[in-house]
N, C-alpha and C. Protein backbone atom coordinates (compact mmCIF):
# COMPACT_ATOMS: atom_id res chain seq x y z
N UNK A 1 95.09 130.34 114.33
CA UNK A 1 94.73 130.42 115.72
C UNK A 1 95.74 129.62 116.54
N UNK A 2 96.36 130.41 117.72
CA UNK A 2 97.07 129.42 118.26
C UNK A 2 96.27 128.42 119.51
N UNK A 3 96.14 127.41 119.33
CA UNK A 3 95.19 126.28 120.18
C UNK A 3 96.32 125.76 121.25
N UNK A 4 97.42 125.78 121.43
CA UNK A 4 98.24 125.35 122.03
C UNK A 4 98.12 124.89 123.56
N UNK A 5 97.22 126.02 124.37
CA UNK A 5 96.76 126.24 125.77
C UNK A 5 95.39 125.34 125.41
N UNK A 6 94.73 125.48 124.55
CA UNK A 6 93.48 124.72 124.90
C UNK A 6 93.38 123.34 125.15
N UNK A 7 92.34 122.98 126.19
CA UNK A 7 92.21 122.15 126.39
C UNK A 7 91.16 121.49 125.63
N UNK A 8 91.39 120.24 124.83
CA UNK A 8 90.31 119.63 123.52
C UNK A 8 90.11 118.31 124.40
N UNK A 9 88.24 118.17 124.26
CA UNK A 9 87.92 116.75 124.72
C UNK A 9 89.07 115.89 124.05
N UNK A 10 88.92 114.47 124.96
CA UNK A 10 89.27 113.25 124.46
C UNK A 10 88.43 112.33 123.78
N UNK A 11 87.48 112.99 123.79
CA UNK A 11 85.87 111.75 123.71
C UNK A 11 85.95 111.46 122.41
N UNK A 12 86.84 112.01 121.14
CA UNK A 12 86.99 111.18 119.83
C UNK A 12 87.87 110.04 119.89
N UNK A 13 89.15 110.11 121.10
CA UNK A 13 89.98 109.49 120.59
C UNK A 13 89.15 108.02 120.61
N UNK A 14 88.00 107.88 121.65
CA UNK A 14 87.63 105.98 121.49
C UNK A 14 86.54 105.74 120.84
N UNK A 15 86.33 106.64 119.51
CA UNK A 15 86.20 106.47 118.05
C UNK A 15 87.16 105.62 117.38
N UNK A 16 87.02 104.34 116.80
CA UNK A 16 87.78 104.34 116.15
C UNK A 16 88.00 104.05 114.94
N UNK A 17 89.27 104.36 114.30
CA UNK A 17 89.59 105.03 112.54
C UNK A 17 89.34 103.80 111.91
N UNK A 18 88.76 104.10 110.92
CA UNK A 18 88.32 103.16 109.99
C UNK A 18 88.88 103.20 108.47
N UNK A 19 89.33 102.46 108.21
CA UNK A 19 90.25 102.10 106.94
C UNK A 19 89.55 102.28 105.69
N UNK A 20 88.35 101.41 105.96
CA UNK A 20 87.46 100.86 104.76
C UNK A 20 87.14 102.32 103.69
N UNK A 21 87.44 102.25 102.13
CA UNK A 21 87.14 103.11 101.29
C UNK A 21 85.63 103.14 101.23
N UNK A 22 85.04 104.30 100.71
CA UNK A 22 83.62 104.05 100.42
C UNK A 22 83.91 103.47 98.88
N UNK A 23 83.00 102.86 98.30
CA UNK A 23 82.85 102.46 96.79
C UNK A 23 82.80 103.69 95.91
N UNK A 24 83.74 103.52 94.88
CA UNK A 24 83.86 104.37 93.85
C UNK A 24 82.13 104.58 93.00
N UNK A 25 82.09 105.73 92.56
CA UNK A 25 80.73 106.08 91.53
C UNK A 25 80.91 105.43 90.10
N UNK A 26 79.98 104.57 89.87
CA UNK A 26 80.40 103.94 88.80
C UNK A 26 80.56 104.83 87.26
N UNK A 27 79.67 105.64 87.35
CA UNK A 27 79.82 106.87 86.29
C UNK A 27 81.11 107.37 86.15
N UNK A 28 81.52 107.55 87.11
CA UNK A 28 83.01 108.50 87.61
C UNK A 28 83.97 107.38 86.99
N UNK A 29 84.12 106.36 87.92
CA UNK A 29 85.02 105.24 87.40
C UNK A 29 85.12 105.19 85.92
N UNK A 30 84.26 104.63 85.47
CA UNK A 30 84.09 104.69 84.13
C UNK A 30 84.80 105.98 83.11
N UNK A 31 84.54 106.62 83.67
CA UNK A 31 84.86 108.17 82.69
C UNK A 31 86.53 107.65 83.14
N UNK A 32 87.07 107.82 84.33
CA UNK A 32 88.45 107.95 84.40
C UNK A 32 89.53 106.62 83.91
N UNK A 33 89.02 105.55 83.96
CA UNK A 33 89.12 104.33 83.54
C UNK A 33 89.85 104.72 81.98
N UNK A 34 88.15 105.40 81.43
CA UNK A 34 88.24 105.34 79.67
C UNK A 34 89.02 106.50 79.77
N UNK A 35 89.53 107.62 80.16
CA UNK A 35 90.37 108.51 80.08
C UNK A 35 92.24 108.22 80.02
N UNK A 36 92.17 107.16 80.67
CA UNK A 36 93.62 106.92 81.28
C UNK A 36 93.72 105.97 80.21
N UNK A 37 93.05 105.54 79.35
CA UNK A 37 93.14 104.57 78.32
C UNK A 37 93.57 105.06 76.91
N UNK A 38 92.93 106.42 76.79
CA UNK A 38 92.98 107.08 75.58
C UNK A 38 94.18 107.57 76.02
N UNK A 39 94.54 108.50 77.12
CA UNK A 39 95.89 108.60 77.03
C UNK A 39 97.19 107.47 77.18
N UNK A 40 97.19 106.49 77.24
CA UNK A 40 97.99 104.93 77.51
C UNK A 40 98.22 104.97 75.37
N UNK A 41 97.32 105.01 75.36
CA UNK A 41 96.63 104.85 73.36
C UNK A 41 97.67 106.29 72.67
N UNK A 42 97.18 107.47 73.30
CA UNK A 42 97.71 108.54 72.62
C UNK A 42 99.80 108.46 73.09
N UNK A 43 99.89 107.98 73.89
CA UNK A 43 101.48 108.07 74.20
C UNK A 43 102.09 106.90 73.60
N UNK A 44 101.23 106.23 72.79
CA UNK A 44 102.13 104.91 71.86
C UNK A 44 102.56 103.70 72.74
N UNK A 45 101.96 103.77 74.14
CA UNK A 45 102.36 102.51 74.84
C UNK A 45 103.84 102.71 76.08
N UNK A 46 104.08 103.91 75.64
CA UNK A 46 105.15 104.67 75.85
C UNK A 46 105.46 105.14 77.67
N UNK A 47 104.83 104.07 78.39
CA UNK A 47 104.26 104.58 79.82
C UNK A 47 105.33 103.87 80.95
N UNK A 48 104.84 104.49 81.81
CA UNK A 48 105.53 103.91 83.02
C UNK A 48 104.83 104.37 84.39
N UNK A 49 104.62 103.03 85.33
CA UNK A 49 103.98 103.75 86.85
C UNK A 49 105.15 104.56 87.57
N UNK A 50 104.37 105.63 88.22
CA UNK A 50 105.23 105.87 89.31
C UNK A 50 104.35 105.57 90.71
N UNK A 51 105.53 104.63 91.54
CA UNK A 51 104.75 104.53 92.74
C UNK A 51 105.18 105.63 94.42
N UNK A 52 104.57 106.03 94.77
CA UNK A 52 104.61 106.85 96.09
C UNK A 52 104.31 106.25 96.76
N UNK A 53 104.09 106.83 98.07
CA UNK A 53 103.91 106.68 99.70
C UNK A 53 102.15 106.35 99.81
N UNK A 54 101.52 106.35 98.98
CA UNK A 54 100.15 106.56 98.99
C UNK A 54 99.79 105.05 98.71
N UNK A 55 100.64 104.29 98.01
CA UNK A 55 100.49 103.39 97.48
C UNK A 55 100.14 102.45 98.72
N UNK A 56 101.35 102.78 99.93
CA UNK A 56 101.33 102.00 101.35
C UNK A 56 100.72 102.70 102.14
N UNK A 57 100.10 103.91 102.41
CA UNK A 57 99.00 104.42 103.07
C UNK A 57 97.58 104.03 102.89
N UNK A 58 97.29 104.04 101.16
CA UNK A 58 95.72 103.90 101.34
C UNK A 58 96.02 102.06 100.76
N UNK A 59 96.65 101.57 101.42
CA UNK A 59 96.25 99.85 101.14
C UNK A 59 96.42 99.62 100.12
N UNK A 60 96.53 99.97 99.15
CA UNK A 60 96.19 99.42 97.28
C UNK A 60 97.80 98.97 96.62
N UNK A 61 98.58 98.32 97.49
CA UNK A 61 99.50 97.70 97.01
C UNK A 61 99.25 96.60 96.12
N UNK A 62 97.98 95.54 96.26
CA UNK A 62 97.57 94.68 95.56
C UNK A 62 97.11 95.06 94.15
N UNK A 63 96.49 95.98 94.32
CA UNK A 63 95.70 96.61 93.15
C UNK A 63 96.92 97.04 92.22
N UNK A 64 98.36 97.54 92.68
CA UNK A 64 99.13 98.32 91.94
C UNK A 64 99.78 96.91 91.33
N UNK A 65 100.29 95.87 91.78
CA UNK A 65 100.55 95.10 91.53
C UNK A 65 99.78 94.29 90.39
N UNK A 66 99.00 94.18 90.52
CA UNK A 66 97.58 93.82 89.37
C UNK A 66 97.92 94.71 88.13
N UNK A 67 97.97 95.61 88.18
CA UNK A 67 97.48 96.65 87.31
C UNK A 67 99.22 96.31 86.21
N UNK A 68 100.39 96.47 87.16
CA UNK A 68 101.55 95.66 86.50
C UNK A 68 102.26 94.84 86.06
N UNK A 69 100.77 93.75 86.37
CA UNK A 69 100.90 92.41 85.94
C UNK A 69 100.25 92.54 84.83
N UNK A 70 99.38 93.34 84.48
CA UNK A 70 98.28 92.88 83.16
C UNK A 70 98.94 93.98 82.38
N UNK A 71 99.39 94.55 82.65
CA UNK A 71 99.75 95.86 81.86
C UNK A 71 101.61 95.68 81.39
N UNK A 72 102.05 95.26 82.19
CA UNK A 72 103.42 94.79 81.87
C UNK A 72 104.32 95.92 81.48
N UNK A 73 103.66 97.60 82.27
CA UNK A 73 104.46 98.51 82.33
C UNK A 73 105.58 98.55 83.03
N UNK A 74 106.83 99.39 82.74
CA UNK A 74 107.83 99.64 83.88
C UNK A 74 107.42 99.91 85.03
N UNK A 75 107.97 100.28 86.11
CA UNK A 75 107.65 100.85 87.40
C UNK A 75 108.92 101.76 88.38
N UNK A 76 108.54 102.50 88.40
CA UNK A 76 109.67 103.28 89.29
C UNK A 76 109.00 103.68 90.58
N UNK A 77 109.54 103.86 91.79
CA UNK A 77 109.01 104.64 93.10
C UNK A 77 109.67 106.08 93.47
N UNK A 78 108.98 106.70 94.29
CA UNK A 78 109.49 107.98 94.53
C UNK A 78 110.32 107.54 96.11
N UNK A 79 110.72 108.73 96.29
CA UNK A 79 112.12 108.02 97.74
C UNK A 79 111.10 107.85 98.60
N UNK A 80 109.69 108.43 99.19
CA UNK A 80 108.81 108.58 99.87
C UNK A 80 108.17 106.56 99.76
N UNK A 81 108.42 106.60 98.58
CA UNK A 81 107.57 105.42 98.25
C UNK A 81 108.51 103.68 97.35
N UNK A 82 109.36 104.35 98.12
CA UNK A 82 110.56 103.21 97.77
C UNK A 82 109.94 101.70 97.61
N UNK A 83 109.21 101.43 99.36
CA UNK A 83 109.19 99.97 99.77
C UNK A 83 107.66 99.46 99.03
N UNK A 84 107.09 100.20 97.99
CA UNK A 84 105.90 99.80 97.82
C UNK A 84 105.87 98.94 96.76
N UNK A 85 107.09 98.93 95.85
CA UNK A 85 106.97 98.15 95.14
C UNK A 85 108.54 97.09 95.67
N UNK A 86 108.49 95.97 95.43
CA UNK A 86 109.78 95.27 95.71
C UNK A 86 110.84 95.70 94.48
N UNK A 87 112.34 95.77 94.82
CA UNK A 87 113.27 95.92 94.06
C UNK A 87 113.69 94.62 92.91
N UNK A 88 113.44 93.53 93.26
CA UNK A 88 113.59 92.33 92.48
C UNK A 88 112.04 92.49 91.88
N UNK A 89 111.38 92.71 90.90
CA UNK A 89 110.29 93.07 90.59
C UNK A 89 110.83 93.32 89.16
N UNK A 90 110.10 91.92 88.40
CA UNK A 90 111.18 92.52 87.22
C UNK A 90 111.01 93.66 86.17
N UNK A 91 110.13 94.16 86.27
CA UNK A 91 110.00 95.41 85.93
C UNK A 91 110.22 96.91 86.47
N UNK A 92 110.85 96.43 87.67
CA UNK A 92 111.17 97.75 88.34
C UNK A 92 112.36 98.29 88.19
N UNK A 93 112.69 99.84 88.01
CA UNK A 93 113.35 100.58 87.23
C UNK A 93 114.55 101.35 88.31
N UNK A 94 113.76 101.53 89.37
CA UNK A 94 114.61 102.17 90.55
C UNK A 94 114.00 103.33 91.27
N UNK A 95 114.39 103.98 91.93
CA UNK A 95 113.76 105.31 92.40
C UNK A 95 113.99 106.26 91.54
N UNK A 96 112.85 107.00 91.19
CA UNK A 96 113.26 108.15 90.67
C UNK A 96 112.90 109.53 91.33
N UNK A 97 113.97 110.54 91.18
CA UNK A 97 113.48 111.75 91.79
C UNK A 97 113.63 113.07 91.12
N UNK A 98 113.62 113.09 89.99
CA UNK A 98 113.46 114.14 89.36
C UNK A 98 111.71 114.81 88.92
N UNK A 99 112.19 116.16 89.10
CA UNK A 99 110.58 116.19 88.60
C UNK A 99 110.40 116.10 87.30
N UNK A 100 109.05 116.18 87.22
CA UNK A 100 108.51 116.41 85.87
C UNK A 100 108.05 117.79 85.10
N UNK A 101 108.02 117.87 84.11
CA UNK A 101 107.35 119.42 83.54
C UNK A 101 107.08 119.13 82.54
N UNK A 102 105.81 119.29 82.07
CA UNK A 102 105.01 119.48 81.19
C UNK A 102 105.64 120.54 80.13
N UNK A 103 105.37 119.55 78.65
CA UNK A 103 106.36 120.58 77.90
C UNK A 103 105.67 121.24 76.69
C-alpha cells in the first residue's frame, strides 16, 4: 500500500519506547541452555562466538562478555558488529565475513 499522502496521528509518538526485556520462560531457557551444551559437547570444544550488531542493540554486551569469560571461547564480530566486542580482548580473533554453509 502506498501510505505516503496519508496523514498518521502523532498521538504514539509521546508513548514512550521501552527497553526493558520481558523475562525469559524458564522451561524454554532451560531446554535451549541444555541444547547449546550438547552441541558445545558434540563439536569437541571446537567453538567460537560470533558477535553482531544485536549484541549493541538489544543491551547484552555484559552478558556476552560473561559468557567469554567463563567459557574462554574465541570471539570474532561481523562488520555490522565490529564495536561490540573490544579489539584488545584477548581472545578476539578479528572480523569475520565470510559466510557459513552447512556441510
Amino acid at each position: 500500500m502506498d501510505l505516503v499522502k496519508e496523514e498518521i496521528s502523532s498521538d504514539r509518538l509521546s508513548v514512550p519506547l521501552s527497553s526493558t526485556r520481558p523475562p525469559n520462560d524458564p522451561d524454554t531457557e532451560l531446554f535451549v541452555l541444555d541444547l547449546i551444551q550438547d552441541r558445545v559437547i558434540a563439536a569437541g570444544g571446537d567453538v567460537v562466538v560470533l558477535v553482531d550488531a544485536c549484541v549493541i542493540r538489544h543491551h547484552c554486551r555484559n552478558e556476552v562478555l560473561d559468557l567469554l569469560k567463563r567459557t574462554g571461547f574465541p570471539v570474532y564480530g561481523t562488520p555490522m558488529g565490529k564495536t561490540a566486542i573490544e579489539e584488545d580482548h584477548d581472545r578476539y580473533g578479528g572480523v569475520c565475513s565470510f559466510l557459513f554453509r552447512h556441510m
